[in-house]
N, C-alpha and C. Protein backbone atom coordinates (compact mmCIF):
# COMPACT_ATOMS: atom_id res chain seq x y z
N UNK A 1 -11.19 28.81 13.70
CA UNK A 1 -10.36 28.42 12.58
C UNK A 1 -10.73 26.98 12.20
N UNK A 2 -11.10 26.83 11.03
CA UNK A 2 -11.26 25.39 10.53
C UNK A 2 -9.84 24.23 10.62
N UNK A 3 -10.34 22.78 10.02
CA UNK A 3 -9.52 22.21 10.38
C UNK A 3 -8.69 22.13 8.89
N UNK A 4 -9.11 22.85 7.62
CA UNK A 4 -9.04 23.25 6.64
C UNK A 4 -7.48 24.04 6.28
N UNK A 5 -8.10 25.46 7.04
CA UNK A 5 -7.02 26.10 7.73
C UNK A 5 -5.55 26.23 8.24
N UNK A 6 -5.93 25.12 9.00
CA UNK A 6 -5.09 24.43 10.17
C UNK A 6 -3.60 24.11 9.13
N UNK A 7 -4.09 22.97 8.51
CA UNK A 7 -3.17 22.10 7.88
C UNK A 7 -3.45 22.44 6.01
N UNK A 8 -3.42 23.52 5.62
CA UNK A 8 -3.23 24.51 4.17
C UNK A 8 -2.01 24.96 4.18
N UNK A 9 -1.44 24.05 3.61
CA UNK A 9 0.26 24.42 3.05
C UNK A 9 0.22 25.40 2.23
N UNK A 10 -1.00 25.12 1.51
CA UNK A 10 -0.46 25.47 -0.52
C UNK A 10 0.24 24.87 -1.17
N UNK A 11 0.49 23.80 -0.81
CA UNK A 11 0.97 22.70 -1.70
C UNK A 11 0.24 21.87 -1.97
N UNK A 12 0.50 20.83 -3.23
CA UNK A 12 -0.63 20.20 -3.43
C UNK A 12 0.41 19.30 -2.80
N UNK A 13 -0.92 18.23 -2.37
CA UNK A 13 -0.68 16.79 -1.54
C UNK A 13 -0.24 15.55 -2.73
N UNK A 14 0.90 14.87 -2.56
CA UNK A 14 1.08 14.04 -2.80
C UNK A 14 1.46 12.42 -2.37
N UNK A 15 0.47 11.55 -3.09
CA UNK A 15 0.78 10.73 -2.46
C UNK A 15 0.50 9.19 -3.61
N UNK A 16 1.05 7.87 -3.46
CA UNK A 16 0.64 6.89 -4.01
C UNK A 16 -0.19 6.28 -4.01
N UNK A 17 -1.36 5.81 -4.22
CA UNK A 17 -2.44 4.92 -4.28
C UNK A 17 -2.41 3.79 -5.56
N UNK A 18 -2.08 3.00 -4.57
CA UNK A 18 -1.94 1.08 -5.86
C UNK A 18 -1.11 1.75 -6.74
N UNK A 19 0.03 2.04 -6.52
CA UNK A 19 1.77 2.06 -7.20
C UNK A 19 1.66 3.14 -7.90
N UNK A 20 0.18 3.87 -8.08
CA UNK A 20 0.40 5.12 -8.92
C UNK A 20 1.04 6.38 -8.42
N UNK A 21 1.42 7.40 -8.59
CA UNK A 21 1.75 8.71 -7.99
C UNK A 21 0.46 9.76 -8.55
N UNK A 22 0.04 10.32 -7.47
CA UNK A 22 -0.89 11.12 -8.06
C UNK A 22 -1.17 12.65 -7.10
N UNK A 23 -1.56 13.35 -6.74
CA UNK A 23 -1.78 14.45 -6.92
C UNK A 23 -2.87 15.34 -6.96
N UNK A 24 -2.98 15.93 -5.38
CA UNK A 24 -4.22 16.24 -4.78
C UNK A 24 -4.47 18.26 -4.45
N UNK A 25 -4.99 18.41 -5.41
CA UNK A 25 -4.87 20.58 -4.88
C UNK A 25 -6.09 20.97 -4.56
N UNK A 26 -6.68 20.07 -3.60
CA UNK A 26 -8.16 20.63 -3.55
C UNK A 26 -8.31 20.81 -1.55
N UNK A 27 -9.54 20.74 -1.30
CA UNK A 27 -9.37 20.88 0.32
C UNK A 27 -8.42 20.08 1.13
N UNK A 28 -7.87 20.29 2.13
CA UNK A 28 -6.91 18.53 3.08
C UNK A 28 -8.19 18.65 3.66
N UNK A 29 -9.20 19.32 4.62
CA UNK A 29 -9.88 18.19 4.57
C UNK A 29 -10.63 17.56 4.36
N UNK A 30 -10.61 17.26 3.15
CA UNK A 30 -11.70 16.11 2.34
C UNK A 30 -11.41 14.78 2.94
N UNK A 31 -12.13 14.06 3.19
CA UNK A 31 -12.07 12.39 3.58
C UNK A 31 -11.48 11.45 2.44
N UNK A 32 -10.76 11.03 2.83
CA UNK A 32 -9.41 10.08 2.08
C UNK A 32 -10.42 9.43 1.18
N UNK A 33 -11.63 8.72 1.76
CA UNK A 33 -12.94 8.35 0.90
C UNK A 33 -13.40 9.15 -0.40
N UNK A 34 -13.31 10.34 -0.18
CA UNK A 34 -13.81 11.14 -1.38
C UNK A 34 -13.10 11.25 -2.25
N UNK A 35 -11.64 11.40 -1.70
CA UNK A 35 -10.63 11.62 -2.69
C UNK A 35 -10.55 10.31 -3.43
N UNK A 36 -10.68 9.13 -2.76
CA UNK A 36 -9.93 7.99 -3.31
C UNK A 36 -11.38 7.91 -4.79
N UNK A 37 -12.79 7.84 -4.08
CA UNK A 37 -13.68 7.51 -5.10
C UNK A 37 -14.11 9.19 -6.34
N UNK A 38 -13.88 10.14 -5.83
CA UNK A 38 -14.12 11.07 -6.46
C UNK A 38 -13.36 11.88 -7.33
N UNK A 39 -11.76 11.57 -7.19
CA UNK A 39 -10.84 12.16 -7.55
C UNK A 39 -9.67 11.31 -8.54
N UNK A 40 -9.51 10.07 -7.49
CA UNK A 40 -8.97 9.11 -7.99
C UNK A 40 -9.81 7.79 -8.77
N UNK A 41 -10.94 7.99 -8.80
CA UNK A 41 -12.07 6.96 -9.78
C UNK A 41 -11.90 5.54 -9.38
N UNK A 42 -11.56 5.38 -7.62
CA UNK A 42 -11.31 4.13 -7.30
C UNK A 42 -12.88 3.65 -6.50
N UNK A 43 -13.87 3.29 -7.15
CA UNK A 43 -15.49 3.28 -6.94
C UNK A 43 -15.44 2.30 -5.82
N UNK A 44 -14.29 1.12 -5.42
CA UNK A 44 -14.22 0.40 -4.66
C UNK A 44 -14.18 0.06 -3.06
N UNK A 45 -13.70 1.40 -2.91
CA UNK A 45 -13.79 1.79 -1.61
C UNK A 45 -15.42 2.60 -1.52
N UNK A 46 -16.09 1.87 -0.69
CA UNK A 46 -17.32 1.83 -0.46
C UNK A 46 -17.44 3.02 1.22
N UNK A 47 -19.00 3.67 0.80
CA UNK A 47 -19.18 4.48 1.90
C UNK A 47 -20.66 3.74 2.58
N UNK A 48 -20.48 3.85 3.57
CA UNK A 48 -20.96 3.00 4.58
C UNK A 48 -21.86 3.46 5.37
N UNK A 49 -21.83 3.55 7.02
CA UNK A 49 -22.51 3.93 7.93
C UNK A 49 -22.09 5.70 7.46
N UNK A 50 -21.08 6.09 7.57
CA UNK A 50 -20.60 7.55 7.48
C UNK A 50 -19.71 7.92 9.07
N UNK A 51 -19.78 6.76 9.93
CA UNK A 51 -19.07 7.46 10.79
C UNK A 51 -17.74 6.54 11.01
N UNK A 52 -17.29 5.33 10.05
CA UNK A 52 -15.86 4.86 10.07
C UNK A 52 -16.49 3.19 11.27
N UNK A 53 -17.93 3.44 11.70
CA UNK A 53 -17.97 2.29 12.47
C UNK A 53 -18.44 1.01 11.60
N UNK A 54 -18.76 0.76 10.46
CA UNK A 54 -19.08 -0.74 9.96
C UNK A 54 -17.64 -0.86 9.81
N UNK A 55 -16.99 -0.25 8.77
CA UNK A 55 -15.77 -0.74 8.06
C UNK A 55 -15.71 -0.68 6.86
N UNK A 56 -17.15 -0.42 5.82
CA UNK A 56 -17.07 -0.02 4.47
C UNK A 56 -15.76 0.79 4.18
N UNK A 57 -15.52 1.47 4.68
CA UNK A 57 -14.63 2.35 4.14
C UNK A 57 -12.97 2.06 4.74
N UNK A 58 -12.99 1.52 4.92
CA UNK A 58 -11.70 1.04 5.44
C UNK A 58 -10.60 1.02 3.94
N UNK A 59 -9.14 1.68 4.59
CA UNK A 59 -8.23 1.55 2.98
C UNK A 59 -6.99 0.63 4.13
N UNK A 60 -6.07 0.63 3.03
CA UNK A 60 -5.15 0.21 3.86
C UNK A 60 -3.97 1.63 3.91
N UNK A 61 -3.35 1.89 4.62
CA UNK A 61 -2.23 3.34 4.54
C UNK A 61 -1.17 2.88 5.24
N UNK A 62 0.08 2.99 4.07
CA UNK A 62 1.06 2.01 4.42
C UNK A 62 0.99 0.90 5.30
N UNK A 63 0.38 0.24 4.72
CA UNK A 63 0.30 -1.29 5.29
C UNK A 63 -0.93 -1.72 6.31
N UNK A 64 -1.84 -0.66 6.88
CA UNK A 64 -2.08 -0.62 7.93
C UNK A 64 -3.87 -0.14 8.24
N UNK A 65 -4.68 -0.91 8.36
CA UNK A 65 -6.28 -0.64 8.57
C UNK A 65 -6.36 0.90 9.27
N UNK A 66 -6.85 1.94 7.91
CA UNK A 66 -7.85 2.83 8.47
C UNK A 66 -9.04 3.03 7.77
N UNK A 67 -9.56 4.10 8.74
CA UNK A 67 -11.08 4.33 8.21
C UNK A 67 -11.02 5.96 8.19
């Protein structure tokens, strides 16, 4: 079973990014990265090594450094 699978509500995902409300119905798991630059047109968040170890990709989620 994928990790796809796993966590497929059928709901779409919602959530805020920089005070907006917006609105996600595509795979959960896509990388917060893809969504943010591919979905949400935020080009700023940069992709990096690919495995979360430089830090390019780092967001903040509620308040708080991830990758």
């Amino acid at each position: 079973m994928s990790d796809a699978t796993l966590y497929d509500t059928g709901m779409p995902l919602r959530l805020t990014v920089n005070g907006e409300d917006r609105e996600f119905d595509g795979d959960p798991a896509m990388p917060l990265l893809w969504f943010l630059r591919d979905h949400a047109r935020l080009t700023g968040t940069k992709f990096g090594c690919g495995a979360g170890f430089c830090g390019a990709c780092t967001v903040l989620l509620d308040g708080r450094a991830v990758r």
